[in-house]
PDB file of N, CA and C in Angstrom:
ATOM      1  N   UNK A   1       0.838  -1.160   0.000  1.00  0.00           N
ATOM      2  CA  UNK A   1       0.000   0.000   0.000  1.00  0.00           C
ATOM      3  C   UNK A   1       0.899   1.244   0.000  1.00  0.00           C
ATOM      4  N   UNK A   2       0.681   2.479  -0.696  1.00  0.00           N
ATOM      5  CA  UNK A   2       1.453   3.407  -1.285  1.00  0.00           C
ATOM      6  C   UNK A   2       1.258   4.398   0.399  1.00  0.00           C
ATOM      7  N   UNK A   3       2.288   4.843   0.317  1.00  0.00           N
ATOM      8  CA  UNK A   3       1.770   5.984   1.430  1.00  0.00           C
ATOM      9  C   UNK A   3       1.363   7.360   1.018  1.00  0.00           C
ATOM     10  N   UNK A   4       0.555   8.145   2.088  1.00  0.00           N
ATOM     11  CA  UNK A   4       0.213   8.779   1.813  1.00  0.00           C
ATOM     12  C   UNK A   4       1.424   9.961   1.457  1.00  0.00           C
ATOM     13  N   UNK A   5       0.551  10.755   0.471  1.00  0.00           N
ATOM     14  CA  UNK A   5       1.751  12.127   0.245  1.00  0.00           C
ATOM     15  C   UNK A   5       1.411  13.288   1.172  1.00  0.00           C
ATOM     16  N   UNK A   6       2.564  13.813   2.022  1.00  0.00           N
ATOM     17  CA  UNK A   6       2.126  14.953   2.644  1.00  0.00           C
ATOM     18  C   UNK A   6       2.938  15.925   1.938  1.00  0.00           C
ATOM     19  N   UNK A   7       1.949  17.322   1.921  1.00  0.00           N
ATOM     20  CA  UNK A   7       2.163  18.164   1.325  1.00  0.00           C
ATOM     21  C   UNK A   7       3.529  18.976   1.882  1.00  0.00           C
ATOM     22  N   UNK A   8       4.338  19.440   1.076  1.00  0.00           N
ATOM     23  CA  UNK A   8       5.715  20.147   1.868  1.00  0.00           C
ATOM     24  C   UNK A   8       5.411  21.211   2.173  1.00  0.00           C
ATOM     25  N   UNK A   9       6.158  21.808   3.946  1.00  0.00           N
ATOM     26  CA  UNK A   9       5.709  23.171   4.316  1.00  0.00           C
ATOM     27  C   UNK A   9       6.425  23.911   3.220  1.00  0.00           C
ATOM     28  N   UNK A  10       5.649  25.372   3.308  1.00  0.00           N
ATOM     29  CA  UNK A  10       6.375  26.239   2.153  1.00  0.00           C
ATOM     30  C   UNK A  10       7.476  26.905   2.781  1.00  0.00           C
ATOM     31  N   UNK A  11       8.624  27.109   2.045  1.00  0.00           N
ATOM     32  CA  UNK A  11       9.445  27.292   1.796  1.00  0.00           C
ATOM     33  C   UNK A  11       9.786  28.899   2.363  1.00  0.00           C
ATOM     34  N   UNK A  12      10.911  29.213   3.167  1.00  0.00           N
ATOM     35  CA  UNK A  12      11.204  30.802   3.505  1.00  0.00           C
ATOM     36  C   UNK A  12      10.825  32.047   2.590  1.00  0.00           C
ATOM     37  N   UNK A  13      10.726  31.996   1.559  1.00  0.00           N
ATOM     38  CA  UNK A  13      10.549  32.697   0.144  1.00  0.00           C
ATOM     39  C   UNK A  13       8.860  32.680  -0.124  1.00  0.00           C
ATOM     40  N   UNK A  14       8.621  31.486  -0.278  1.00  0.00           N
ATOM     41  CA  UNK A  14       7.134  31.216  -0.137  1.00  0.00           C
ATOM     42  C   UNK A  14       6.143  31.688   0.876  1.00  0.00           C
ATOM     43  N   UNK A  15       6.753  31.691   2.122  1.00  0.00           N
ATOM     44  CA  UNK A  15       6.157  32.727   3.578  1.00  0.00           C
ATOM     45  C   UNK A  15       6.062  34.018   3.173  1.00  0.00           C
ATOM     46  N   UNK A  16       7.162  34.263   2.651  1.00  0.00           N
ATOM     47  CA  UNK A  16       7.376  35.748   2.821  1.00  0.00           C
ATOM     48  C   UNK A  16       6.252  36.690   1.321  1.00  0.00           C
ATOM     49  N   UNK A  17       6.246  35.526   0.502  1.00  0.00           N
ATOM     50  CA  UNK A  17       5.140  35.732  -0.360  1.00  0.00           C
ATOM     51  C   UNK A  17       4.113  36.018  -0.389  1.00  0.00           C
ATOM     52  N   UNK A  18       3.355  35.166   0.823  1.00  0.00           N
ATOM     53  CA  UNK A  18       2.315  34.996   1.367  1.00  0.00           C
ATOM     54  C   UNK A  18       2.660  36.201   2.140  1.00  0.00           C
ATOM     55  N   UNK A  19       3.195  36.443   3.379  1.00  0.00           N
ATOM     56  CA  UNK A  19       3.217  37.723   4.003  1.00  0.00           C
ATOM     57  C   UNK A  19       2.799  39.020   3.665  1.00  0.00           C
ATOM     58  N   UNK A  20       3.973  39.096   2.302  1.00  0.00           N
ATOM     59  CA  UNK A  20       4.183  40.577   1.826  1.00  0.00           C
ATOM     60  C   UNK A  20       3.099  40.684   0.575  1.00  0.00           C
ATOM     61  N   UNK A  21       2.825  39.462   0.254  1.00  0.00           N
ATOM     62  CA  UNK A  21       1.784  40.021  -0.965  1.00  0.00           C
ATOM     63  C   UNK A  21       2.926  40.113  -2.039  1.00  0.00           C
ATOM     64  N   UNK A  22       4.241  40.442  -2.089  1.00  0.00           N
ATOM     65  CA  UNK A  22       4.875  40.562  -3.251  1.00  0.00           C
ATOM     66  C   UNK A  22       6.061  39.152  -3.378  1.00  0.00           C
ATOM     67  N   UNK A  23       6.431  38.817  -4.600  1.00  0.00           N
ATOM     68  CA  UNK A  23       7.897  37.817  -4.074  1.00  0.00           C
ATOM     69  C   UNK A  23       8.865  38.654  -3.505  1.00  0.00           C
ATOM     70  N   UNK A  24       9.766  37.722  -3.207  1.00  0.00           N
ATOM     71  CA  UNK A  24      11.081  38.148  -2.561  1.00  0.00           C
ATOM     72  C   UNK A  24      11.894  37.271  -3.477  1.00  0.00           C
ATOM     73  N   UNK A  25      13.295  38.300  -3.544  1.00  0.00           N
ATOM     74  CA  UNK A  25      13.132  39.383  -3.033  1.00  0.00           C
ATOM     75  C   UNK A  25      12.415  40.736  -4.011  1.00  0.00           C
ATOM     76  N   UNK A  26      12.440  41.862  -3.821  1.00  0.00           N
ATOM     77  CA  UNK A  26      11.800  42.935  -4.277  1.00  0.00           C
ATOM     78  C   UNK A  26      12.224  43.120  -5.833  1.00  0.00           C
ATOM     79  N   UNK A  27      11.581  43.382  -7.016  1.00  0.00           N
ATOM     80  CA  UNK A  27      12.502  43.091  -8.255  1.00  0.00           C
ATOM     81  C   UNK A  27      12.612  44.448  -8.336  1.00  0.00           C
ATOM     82  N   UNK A  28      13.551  44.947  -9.036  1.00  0.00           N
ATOM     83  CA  UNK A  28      14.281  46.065  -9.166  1.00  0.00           C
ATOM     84  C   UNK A  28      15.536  46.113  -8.592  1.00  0.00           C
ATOM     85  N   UNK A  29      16.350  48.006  -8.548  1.00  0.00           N
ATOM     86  CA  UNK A  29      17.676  47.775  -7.547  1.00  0.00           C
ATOM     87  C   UNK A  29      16.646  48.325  -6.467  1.00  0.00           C
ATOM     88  N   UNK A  30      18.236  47.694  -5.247  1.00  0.00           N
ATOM     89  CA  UNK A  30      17.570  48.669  -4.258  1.00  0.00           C
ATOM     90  C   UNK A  30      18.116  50.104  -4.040  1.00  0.00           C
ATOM     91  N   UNK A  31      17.834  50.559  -3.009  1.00  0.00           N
ATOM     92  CA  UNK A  31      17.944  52.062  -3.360  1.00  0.00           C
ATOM     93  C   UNK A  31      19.666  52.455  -2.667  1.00  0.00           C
ATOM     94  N   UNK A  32      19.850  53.645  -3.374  1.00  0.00           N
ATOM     95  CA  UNK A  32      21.184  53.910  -3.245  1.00  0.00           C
ATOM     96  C   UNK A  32      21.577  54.663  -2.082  1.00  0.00           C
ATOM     97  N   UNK A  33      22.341  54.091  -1.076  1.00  0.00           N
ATOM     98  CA  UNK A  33      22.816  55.255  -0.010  1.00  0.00           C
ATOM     99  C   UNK A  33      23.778  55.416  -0.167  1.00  0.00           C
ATOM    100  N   UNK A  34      23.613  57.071  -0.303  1.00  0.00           N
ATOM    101  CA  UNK A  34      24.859  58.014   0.116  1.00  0.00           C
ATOM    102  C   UNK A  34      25.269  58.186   1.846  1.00  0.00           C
ATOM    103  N   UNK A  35      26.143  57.379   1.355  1.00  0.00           N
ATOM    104  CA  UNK A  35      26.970  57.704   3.286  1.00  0.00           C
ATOM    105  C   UNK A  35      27.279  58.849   3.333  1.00  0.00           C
ATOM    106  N   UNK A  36      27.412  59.681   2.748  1.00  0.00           N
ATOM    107  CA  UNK A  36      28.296  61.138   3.109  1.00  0.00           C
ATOM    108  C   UNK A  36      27.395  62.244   3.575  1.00  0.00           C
ATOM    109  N   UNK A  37      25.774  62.105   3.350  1.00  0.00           N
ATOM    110  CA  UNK A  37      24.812  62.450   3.760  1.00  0.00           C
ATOM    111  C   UNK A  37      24.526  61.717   5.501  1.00  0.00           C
ATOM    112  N   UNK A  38      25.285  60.866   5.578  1.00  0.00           N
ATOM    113  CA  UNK A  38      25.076  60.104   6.880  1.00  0.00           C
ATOM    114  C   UNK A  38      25.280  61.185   8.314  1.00  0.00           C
ATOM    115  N   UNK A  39      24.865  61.448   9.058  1.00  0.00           N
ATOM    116  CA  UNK A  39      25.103  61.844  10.362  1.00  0.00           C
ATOM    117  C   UNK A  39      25.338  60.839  11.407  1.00  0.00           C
ATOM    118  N   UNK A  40      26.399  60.590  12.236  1.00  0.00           N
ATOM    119  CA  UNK A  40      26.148  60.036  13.599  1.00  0.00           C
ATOM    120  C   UNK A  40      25.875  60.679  14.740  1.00  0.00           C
ATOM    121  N   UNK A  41      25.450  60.451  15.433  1.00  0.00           N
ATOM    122  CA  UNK A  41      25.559  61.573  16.960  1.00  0.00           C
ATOM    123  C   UNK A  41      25.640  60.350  17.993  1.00  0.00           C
ATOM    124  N   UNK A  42      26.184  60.857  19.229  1.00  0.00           N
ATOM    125  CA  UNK A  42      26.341  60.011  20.204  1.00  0.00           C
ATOM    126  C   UNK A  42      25.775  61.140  21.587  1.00  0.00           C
ATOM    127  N   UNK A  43      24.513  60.344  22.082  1.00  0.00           N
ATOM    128  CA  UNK A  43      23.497  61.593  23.085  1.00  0.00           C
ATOM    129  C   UNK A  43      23.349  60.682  24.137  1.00  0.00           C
ATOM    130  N   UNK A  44      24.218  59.547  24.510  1.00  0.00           N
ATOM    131  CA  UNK A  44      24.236  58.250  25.509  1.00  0.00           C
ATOM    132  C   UNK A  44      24.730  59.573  26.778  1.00  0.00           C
ATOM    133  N   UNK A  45      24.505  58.940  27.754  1.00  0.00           N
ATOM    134  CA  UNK A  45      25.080  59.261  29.072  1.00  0.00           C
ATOM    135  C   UNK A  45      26.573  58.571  28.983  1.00  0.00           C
ATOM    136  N   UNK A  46      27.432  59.429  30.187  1.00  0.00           N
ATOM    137  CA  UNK A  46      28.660  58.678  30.489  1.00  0.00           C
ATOM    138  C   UNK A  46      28.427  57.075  30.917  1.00  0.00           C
ATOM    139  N   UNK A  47      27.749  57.270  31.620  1.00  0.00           N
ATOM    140  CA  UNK A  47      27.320  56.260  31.924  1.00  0.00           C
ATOM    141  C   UNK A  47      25.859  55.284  32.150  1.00  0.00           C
ATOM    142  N   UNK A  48      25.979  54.532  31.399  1.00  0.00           N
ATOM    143  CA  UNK A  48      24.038  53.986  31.266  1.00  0.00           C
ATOM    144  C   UNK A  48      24.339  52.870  32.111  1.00  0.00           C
ATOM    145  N   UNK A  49      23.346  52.986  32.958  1.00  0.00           N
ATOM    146  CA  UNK A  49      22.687  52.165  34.055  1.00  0.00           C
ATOM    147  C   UNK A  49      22.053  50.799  33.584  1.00  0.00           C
ATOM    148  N   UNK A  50      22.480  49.740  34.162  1.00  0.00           N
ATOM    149  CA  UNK A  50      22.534  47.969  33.827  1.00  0.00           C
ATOM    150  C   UNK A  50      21.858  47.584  34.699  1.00  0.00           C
ATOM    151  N   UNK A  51      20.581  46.955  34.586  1.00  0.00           N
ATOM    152  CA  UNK A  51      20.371  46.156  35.816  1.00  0.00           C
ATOM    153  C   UNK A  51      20.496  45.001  36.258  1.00  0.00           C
ATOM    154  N   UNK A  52      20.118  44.055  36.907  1.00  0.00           N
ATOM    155  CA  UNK A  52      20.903  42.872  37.102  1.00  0.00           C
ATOM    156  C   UNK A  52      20.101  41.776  36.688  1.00  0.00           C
ATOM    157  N   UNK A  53      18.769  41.821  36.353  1.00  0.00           N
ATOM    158  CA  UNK A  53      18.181  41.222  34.908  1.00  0.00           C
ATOM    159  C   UNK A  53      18.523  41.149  33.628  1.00  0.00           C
ATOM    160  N   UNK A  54      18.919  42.332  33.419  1.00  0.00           N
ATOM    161  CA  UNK A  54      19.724  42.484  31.553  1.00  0.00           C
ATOM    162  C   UNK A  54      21.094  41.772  32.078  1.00  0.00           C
ATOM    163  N   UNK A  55      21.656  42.134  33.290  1.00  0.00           N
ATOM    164  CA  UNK A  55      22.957  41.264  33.258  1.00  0.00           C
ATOM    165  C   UNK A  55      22.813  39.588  32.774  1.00  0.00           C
ATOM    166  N   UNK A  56      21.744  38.965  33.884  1.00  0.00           N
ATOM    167  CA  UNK A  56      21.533  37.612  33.563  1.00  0.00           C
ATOM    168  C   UNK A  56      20.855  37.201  32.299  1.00  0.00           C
ATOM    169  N   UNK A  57      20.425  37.831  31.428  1.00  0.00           N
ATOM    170  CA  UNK A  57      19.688  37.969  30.244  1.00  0.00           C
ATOM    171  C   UNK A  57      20.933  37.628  29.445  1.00  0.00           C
ATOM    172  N   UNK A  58      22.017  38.301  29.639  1.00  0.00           N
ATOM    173  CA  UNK A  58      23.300  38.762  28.551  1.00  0.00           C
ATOM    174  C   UNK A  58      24.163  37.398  28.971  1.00  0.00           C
ATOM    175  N   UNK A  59      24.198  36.756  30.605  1.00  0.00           N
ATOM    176  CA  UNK A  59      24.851  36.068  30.411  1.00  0.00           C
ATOM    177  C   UNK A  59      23.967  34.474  30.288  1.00  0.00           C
ATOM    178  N   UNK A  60      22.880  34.474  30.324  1.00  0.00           N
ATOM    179  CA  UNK A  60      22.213  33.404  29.732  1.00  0.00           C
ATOM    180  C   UNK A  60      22.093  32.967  28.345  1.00  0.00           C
ATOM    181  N   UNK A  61      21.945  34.288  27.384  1.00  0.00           N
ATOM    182  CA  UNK A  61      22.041  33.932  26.097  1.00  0.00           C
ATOM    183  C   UNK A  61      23.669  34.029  25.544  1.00  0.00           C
ATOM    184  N   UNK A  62      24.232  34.316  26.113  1.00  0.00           N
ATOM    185  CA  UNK A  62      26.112  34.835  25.070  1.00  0.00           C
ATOM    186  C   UNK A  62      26.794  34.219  26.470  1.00  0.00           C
ATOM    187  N   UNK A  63      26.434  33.083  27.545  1.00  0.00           N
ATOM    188  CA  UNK A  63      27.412  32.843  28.515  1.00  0.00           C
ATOM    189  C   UNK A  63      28.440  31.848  27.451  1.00  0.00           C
ATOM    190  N   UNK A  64      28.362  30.870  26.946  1.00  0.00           N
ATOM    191  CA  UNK A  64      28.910  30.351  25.880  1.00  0.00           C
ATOM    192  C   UNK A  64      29.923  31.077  25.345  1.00  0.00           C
ATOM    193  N   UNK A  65      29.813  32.553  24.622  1.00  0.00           N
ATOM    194  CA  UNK A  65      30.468  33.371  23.634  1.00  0.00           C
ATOM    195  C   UNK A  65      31.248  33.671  25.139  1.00  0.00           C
ATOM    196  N   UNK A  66      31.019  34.069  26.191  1.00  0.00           N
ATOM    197  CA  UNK A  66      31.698  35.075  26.919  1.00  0.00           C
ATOM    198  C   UNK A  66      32.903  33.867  27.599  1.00  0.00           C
ATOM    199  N   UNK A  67      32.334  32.980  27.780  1.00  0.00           N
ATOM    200  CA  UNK A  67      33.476  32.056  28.343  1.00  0.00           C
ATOM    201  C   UNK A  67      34.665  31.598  27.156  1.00  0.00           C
ATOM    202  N   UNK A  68      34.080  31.414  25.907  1.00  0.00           N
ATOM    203  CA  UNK A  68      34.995  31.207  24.768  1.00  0.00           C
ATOM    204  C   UNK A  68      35.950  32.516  24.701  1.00  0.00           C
ATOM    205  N   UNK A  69      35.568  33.603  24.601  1.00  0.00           N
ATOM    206  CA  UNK A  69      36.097  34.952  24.351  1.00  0.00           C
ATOM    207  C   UNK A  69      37.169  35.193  25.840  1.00  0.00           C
ATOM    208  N   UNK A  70      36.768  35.149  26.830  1.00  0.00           N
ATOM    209  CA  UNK A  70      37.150  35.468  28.508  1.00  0.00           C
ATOM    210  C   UNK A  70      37.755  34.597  29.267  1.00  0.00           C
ATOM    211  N   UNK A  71      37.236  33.087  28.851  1.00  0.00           N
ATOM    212  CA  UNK A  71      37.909  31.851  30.006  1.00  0.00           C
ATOM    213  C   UNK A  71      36.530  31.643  30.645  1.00  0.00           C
ATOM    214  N   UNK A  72      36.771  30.252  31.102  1.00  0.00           N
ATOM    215  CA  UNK A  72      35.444  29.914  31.993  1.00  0.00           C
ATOM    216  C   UNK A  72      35.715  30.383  33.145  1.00  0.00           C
ATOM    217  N   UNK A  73      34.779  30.948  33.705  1.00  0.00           N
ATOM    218  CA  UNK A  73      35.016  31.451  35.501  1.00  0.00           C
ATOM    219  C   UNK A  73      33.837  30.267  36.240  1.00  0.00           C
ATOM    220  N   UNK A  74      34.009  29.241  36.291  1.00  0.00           N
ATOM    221  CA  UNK A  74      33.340  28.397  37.229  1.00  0.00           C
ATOM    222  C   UNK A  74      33.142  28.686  38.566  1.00  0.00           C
TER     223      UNK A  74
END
């Protein structure tokens, strides 16, 4: 007995089809930036305030990266 065929989920391209209403990606170019028109500004405080949630946040998701980069501190 043949099995049944299941249909394949669609495809990243195919979502985004469905999403945007248009394919992907967008046909045409895309648009041209001039960096020299660019501004940066920097309006941070000397110092920005961390709390000790975003700490454990930072070392729950990147503890991996930080021990590879730093050494393990067990």
């Amino acid at each position: 007995m043949p099995r049944p065929v299941r249909p394949r989920p669609p495809s990243a391209s195919e979502q985004l089809r469905q999403l945007l209403g248009e394919p992907w990606p967008f046909p045409g170019r895309p648009p041209a930036h001039d960096l020299s028109t660019w501004t940066v500004s920097d309006d941070w405080p000397a110092d920005v305030p961390v709390t000790e949630a975003e700490i454990d946040v930072f070392e729950r998701w990147f503890g991996d990266l930080f021990d590879e980069l730093f050494g393990s501190h067990s």
